[in-house]
C-alpha atoms as a PDB file:
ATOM      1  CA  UNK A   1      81.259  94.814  87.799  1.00  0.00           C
ATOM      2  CA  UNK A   2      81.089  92.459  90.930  1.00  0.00           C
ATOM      3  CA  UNK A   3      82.060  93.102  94.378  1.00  0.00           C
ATOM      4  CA  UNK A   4      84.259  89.807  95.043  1.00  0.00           C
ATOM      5  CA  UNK A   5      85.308  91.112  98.557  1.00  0.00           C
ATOM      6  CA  UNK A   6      84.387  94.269 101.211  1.00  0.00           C
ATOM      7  CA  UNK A   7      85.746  94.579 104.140  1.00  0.00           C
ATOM      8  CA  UNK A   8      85.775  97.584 106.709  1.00  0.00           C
ATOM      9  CA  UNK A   9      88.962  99.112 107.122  1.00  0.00           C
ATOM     10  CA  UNK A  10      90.385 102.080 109.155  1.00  0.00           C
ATOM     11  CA  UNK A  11      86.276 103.193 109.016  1.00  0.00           C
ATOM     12  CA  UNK A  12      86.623 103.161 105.234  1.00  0.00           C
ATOM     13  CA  UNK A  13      86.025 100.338 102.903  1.00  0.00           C
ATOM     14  CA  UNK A  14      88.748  97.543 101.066  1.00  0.00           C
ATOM     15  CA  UNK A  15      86.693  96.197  97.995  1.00  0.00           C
ATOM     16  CA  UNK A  16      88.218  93.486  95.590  1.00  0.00           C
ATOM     17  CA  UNK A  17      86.169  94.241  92.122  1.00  0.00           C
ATOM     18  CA  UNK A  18      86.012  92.097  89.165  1.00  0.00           C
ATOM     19  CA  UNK A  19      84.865  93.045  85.718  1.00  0.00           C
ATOM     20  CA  UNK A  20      85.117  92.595  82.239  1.00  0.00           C
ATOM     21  CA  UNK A  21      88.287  94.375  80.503  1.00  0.00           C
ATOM     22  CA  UNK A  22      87.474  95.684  76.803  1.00  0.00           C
ATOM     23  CA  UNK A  23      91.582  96.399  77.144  1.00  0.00           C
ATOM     24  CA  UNK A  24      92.676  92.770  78.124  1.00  0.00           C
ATOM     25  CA  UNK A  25      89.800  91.020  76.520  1.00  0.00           C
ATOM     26  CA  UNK A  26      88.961  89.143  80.128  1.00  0.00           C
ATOM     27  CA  UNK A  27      87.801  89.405  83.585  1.00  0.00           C
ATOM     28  CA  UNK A  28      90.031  91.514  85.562  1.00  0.00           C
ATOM     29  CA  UNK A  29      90.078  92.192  88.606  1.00  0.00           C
ATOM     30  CA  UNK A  30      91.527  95.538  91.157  1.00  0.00           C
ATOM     31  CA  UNK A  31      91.214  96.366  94.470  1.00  0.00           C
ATOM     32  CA  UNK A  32      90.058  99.845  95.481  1.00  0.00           C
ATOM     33  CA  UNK A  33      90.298 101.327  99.326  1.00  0.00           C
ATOM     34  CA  UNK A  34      87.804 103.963  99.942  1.00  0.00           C
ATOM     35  CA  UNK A  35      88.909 106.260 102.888  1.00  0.00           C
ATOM     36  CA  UNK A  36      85.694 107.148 105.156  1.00  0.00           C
ATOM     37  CA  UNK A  37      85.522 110.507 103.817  1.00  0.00           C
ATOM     38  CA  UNK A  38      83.513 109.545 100.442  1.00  0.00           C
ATOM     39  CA  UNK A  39      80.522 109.348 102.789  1.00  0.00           C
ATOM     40  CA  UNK A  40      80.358 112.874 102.502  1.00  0.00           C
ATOM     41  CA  UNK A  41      82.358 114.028  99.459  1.00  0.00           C
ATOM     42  CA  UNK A  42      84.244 112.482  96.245  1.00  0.00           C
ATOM     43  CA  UNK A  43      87.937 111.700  97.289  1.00  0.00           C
ATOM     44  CA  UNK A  44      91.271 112.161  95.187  1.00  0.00           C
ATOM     45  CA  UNK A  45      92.752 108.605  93.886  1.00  0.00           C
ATOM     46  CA  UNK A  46      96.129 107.297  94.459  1.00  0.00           C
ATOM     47  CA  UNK A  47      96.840 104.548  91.695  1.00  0.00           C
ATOM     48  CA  UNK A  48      99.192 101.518  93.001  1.00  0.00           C
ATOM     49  CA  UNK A  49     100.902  99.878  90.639  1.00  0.00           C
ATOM     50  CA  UNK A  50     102.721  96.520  91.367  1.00  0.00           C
ATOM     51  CA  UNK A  51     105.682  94.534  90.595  1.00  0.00           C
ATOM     52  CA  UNK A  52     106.751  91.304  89.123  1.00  0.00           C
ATOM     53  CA  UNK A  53     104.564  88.109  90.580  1.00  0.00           C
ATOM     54  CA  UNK A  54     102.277  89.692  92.153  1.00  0.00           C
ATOM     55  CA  UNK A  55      98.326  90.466  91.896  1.00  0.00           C
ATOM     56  CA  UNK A  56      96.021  93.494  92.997  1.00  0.00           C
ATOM     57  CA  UNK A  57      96.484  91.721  96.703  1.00  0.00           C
ATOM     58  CA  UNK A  58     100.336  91.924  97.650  1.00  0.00           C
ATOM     59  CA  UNK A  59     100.028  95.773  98.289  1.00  0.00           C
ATOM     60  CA  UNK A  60      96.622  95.816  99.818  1.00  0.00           C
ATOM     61  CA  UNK A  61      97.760  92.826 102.196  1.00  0.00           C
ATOM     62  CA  UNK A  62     101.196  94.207 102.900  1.00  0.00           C
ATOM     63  CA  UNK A  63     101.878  97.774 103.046  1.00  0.00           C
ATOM     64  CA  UNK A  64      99.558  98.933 105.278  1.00  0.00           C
ATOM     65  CA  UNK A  65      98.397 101.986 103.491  1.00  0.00           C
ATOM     66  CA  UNK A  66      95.064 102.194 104.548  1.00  0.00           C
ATOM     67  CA  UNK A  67      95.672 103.891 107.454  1.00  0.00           C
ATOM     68  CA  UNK A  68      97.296 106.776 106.135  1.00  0.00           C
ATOM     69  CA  UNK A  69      94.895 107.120 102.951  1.00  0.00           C
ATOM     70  CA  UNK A  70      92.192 107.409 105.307  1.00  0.00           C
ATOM     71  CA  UNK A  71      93.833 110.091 107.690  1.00  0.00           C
ATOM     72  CA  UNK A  72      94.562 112.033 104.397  1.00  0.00           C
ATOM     73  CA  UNK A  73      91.448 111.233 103.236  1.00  0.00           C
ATOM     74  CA  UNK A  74      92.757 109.223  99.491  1.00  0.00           C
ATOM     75  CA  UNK A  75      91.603 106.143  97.339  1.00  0.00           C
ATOM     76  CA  UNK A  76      93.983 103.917  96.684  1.00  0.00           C
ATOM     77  CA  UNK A  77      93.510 101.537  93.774  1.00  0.00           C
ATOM     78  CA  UNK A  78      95.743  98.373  93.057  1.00  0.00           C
ATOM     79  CA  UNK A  79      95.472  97.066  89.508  1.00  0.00           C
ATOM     80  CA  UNK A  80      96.304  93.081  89.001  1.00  0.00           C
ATOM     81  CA  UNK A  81      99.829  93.163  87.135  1.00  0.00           C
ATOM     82  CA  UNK A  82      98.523  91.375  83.842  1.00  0.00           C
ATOM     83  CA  UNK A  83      95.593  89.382  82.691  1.00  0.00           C
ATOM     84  CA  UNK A  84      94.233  86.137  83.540  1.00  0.00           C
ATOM     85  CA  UNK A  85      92.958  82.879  82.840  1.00  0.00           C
ATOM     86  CA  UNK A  86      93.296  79.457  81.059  1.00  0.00           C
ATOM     87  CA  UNK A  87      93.295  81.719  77.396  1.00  0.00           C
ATOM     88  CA  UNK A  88      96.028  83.802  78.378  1.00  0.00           C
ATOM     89  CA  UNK A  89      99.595  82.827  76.961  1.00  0.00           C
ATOM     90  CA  UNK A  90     102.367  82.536  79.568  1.00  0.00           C
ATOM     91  CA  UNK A  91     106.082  82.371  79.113  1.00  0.00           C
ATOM     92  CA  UNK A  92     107.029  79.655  76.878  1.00  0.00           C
ATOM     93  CA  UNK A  93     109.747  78.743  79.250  1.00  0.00           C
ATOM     94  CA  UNK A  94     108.094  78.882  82.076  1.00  0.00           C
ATOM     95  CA  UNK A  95     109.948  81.961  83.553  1.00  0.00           C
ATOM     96  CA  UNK A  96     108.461  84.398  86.497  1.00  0.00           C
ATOM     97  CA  UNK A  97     109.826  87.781  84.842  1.00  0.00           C
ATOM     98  CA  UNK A  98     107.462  87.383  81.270  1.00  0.00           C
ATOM     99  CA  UNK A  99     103.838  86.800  81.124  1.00  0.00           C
ATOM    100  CA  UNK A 100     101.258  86.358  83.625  1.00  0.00           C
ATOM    101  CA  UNK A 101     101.907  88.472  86.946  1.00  0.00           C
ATOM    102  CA  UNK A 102     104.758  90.696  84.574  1.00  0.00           C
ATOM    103  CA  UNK A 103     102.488  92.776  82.319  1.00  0.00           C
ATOM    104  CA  UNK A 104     104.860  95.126  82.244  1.00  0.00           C
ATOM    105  CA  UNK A 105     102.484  98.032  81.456  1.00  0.00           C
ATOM    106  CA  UNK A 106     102.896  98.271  77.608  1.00  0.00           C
ATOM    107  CA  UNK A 107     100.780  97.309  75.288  1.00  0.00           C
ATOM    108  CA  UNK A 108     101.935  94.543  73.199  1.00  0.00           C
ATOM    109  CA  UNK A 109     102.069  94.417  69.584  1.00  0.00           C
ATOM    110  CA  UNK A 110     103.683  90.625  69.268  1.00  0.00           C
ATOM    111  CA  UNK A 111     101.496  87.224  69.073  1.00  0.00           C
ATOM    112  CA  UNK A 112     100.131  85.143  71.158  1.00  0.00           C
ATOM    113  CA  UNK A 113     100.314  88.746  73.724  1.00  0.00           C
ATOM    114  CA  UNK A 114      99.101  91.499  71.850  1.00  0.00           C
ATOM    115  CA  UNK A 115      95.253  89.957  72.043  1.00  0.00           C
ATOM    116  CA  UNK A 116      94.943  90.507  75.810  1.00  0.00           C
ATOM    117  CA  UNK A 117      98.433  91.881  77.216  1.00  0.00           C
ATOM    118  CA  UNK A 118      97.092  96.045  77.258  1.00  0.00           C
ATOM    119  CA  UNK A 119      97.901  96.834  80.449  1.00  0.00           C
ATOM    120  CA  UNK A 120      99.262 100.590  79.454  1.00  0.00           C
ATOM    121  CA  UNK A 121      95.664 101.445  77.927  1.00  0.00           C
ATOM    122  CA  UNK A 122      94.201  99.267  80.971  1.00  0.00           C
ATOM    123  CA  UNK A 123      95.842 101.546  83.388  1.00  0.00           C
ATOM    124  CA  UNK A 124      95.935 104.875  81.840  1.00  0.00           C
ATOM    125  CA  UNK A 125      91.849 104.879  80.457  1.00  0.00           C
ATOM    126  CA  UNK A 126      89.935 102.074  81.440  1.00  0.00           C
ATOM    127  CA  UNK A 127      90.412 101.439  84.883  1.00  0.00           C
ATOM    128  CA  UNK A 128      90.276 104.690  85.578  1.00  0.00           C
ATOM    129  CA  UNK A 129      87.104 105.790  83.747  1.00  0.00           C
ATOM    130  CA  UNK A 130      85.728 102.764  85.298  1.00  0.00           C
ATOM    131  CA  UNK A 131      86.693 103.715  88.788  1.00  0.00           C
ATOM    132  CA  UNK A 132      85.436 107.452  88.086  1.00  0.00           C
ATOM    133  CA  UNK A 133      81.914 105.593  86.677  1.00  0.00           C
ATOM    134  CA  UNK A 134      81.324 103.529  89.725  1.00  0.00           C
ATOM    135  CA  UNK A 135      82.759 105.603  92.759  1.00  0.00           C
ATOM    136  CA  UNK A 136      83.124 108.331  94.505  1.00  0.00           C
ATOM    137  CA  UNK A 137      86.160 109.641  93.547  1.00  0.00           C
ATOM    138  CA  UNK A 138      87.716 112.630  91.343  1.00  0.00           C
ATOM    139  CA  UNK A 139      89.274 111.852  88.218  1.00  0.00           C
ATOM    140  CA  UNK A 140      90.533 115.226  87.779  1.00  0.00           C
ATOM    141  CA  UNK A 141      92.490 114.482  91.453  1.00  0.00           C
ATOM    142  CA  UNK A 142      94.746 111.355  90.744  1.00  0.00           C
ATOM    143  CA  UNK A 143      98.428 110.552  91.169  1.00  0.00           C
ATOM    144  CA  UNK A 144     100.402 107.203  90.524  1.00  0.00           C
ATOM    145  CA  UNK A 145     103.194 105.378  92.238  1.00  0.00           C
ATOM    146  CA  UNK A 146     104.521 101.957  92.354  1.00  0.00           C
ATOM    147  CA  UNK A 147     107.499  99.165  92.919  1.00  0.00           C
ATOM    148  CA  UNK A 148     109.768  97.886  90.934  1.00  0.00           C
ATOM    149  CA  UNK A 149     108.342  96.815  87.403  1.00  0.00           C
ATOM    150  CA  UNK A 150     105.413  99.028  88.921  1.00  0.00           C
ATOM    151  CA  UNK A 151     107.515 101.970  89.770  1.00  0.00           C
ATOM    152  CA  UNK A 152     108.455 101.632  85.908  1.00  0.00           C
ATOM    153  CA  UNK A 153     104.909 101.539  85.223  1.00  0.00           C
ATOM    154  CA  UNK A 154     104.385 104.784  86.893  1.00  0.00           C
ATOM    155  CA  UNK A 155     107.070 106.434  85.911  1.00  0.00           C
ATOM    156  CA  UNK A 156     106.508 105.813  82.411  1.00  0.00           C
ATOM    157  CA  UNK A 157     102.910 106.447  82.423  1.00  0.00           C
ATOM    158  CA  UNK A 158     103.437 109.591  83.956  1.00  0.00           C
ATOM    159  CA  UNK A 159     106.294 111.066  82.000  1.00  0.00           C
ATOM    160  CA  UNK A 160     103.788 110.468  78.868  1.00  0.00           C
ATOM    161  CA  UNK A 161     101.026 111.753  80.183  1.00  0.00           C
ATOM    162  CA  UNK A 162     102.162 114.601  83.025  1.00  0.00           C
ATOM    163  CA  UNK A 163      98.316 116.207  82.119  1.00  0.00           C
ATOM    164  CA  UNK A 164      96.318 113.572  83.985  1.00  0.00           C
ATOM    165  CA  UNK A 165      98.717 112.930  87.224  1.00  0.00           C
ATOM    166  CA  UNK A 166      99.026 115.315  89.745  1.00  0.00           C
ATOM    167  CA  UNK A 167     102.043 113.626  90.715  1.00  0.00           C
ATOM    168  CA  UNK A 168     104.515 110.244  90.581  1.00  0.00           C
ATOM    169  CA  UNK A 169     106.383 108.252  93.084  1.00  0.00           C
ATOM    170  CA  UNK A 170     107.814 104.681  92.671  1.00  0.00           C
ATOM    171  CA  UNK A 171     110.050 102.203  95.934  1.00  0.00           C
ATOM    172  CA  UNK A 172     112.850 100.786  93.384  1.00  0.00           C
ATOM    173  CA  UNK A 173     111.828 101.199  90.236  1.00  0.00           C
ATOM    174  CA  UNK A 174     113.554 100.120  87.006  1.00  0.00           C
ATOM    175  CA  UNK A 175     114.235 102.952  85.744  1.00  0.00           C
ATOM    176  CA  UNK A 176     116.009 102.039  82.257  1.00  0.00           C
ATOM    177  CA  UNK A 177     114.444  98.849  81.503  1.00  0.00           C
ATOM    178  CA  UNK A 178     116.605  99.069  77.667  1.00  0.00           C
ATOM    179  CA  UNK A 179     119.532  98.409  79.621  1.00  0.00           C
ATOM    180  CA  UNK A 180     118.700  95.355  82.224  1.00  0.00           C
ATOM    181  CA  UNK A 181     118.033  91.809  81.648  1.00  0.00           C
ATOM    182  CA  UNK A 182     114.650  92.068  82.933  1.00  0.00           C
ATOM    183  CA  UNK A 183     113.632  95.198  80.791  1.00  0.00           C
ATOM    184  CA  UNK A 184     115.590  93.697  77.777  1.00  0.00           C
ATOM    185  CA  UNK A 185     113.177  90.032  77.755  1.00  0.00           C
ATOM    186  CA  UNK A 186     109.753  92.150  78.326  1.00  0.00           C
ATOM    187  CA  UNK A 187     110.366  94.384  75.929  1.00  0.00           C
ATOM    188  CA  UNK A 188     111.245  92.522  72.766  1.00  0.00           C
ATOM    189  CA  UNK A 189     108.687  90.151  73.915  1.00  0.00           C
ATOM    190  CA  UNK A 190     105.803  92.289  73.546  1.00  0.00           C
ATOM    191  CA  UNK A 191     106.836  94.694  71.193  1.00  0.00           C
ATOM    192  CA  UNK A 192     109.257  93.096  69.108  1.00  0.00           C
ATOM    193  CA  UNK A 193     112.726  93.897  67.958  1.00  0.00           C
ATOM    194  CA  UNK A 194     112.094  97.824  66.979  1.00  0.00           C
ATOM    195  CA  UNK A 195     114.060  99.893  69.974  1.00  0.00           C
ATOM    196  CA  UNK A 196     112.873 102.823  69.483  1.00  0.00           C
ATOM    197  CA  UNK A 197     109.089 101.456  70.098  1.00  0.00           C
ATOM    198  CA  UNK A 198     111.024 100.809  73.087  1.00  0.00           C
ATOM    199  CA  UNK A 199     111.887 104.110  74.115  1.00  0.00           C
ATOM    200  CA  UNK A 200     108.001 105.278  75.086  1.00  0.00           C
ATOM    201  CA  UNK A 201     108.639 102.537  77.723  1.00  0.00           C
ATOM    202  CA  UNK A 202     111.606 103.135  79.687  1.00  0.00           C
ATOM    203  CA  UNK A 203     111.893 106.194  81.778  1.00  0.00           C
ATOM    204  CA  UNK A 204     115.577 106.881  81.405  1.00  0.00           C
ATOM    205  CA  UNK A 205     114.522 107.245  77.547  1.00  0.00           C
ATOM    206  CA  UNK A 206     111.566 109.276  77.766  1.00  0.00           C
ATOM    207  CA  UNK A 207     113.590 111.975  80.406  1.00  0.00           C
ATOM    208  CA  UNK A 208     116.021 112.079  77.325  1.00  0.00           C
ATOM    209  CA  UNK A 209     113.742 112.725  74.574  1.00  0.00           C
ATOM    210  CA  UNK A 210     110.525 114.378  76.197  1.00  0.00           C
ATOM    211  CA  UNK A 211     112.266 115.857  80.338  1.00  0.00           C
ATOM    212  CA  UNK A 212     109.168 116.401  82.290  1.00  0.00           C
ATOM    213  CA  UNK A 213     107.349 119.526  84.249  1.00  0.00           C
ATOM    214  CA  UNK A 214     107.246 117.863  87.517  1.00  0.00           C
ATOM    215  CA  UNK A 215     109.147 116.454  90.414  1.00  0.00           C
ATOM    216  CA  UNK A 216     110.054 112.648  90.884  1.00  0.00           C
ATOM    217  CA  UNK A 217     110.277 111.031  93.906  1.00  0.00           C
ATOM    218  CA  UNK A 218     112.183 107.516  94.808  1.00  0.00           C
ATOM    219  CA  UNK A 219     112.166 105.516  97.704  1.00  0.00           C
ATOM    220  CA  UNK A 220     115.563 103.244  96.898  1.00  0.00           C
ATOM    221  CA  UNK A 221     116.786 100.496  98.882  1.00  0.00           C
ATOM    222  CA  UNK A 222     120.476  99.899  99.597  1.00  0.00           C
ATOM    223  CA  UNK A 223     120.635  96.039 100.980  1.00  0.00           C
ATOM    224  CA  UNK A 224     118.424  95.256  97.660  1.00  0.00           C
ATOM    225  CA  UNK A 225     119.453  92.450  95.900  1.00  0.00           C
ATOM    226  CA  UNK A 226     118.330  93.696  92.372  1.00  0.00           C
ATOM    227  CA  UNK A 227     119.706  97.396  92.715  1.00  0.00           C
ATOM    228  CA  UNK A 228     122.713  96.781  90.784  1.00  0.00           C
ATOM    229  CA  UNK A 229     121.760  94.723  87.789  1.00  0.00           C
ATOM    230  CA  UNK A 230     118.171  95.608  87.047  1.00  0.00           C
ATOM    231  CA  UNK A 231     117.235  98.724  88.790  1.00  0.00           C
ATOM    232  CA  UNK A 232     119.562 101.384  88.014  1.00  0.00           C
ATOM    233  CA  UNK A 233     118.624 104.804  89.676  1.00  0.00           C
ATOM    234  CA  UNK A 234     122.248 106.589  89.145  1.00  0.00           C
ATOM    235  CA  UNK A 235     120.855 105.909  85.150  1.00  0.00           C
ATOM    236  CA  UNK A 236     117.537 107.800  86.211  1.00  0.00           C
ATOM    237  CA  UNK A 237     119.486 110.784  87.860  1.00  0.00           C
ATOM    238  CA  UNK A 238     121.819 111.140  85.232  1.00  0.00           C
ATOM    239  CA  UNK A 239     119.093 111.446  83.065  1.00  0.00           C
ATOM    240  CA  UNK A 240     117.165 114.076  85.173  1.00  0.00           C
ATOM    241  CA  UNK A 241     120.349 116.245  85.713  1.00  0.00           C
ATOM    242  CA  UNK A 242     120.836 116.268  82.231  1.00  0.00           C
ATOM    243  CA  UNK A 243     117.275 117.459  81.784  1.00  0.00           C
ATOM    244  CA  UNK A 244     117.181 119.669  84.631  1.00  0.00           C
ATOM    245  CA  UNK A 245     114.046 117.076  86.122  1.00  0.00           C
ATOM    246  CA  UNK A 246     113.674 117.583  89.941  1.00  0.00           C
ATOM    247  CA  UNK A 247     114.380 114.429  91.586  1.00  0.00           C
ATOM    248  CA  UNK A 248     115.044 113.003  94.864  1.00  0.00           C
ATOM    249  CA  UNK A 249     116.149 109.330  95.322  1.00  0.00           C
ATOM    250  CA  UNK A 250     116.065 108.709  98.850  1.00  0.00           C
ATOM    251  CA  UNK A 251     118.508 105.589  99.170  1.00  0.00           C
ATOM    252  CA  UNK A 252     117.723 103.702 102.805  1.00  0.00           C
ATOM    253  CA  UNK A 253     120.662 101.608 103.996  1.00  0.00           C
ATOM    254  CA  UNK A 254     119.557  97.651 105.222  1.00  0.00           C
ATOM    255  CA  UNK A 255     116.571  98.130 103.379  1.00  0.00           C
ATOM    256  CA  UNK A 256     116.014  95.520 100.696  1.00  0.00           C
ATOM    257  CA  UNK A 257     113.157  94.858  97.552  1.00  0.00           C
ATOM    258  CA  UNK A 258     110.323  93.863 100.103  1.00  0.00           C
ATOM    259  CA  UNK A 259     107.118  95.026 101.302  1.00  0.00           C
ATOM    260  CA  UNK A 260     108.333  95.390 104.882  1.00  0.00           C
ATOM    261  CA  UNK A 261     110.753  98.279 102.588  1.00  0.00           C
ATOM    262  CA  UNK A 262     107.749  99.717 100.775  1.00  0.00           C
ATOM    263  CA  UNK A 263     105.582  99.579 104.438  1.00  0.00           C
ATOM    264  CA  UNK A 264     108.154 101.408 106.252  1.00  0.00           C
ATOM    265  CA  UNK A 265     108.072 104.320 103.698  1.00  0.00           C
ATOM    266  CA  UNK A 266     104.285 104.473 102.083  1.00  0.00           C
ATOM    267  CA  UNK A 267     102.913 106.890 104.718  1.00  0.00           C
ATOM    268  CA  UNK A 268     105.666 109.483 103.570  1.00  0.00           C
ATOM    269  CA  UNK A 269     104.658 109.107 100.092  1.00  0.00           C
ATOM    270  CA  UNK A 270     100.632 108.824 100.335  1.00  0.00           C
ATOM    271  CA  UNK A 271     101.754 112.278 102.184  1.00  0.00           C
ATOM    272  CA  UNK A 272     103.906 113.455  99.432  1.00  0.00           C
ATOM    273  CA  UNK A 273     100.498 113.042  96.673  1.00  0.00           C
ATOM    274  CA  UNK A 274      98.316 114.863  99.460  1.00  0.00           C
ATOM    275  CA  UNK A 275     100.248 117.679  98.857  1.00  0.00           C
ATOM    276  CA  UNK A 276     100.324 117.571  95.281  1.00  0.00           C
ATOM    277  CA  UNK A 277      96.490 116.518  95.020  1.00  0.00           C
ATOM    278  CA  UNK A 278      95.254 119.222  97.424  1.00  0.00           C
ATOM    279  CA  UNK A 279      97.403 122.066  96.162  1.00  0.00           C
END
């Protein structure tokens, strides 16, 4: 592990880490924010998971949610979206939505990406036993939220494994990735043409087959440009009605896909895991 970058913040610490991924089969690299409180104590961990293009900077850089995780007294760790380097295949054509910076969080099972592209085991065990390894901070105490193919991430990884996460927010996620354009290139793309491997990957699904034990919260803005044809959230409440799922999908008019829409709201949900971390 190497400390690429530390920087004091809100009188806690913003580190940019790099290390060697046994998941992704190269160096990776995360960002952690440790409020000021693991001076004295280990801290709960809020896991940040972002969205297509970007890296483990755009949310450090962007949302501001230092100051809030250190009121509250929460790490906050940003995984990179997808591996790296000159030895890991892109999209053939070239596109933004497939490959490098859109990891999607599965683990793929089709060549040239199932070598390196492991971003679900990345996420769920590595980083985190990693993270628990080399700071203060309570593995037993973690929740996850995220944007867009992020907030799918986190939804996802939380609906299969509702034992490890206290809790699991997402700002416009895409909620039934089997039944959007960008959903329906990832997925076949990484795990071929079987749908039902598909399922275990697309939160609408899982609701349907497996419901879930706690609530779901969604920050959901109204002037954004991909709400209709990729995002979906009347899908994702159907499903939870249907499964009796507690959810709230707090739709903001003007707001659009952003970070000056995920800014505005991340103090209300670094507040909503406080509640469900320290309860």
């Amino acid at each position: 592990m190497k400390i690429l970058e530390e920087v004091r913040c809100f009188d806690g610490r913003q580190l940019r880490v790099e290390h060697q991924s046994k998941s992704c089969h190269c160096d990776m690299v995360f960002s952690i924010f440790l409020p000021p409180q693991v001076e004295q104590e280990t801290v709960p961990v809020v896991w940040w998971l972002s969205g297509l293009t970007c890296n483990d900077q755009n949310f450090v850089t962007k949302a501001g949610a230092q100051r809030v995780a250190a009121e509250l007294g929460m790490a906050v760790v940003a995984p990179d979206t997808s591996p790296r380097g000159e030895q890991v295949p892109d999209d053939p054509d070239g596109g933004w939505d497939f490959g490098k910076g859109a990891g999607f969080y599965v683990d793929a099972t089709q060549a040239p990406y199932d070598k390196r592209y492991h971003m679900y085991t990345y996420v769920l065990r590595e980083l985190p036993a990693l993270v628990a390894a080399e700071f203060p901070v309570d593995p037993q105490r973690q929740s996850i939220m995220g944007h867009s193919m992020g907030g799918h991430g986190a939804l996802t990884l939380a609906l299969n494994h509702p034992e490890l996460y206290r809790s699991v927010s997402a700002f416009a996620p895409i909620c039934a990735p089997m039944q959007c354009p960008w959903g329906q290139k990832a997925l076949p793309g990484y795990l071929g043409k079987d749908q039902s491997l598909w399922r275990n990957h697309d939160a609408v699904a899982l609701i349907e087959d497996k419901g879930f034990n706690k609530p779901i919260l969604v920050e959901q803005g109204l002037a954004d440009n991909f709400l209709t044809p990729q995002l979906k959230p009347e899908l994702l409440e159907s499903a939870c009605r249907d499964a009796e799922v507690k959810l709230t999908v707090n739709r903001r008019e003007g707001y659009d896909h952003s970070y000056y829409f995920i800014a505005t709201f991340i103090g209300d949900h670094l507040r909503y895991h406080y509640q469900a971390l320290n309860g």
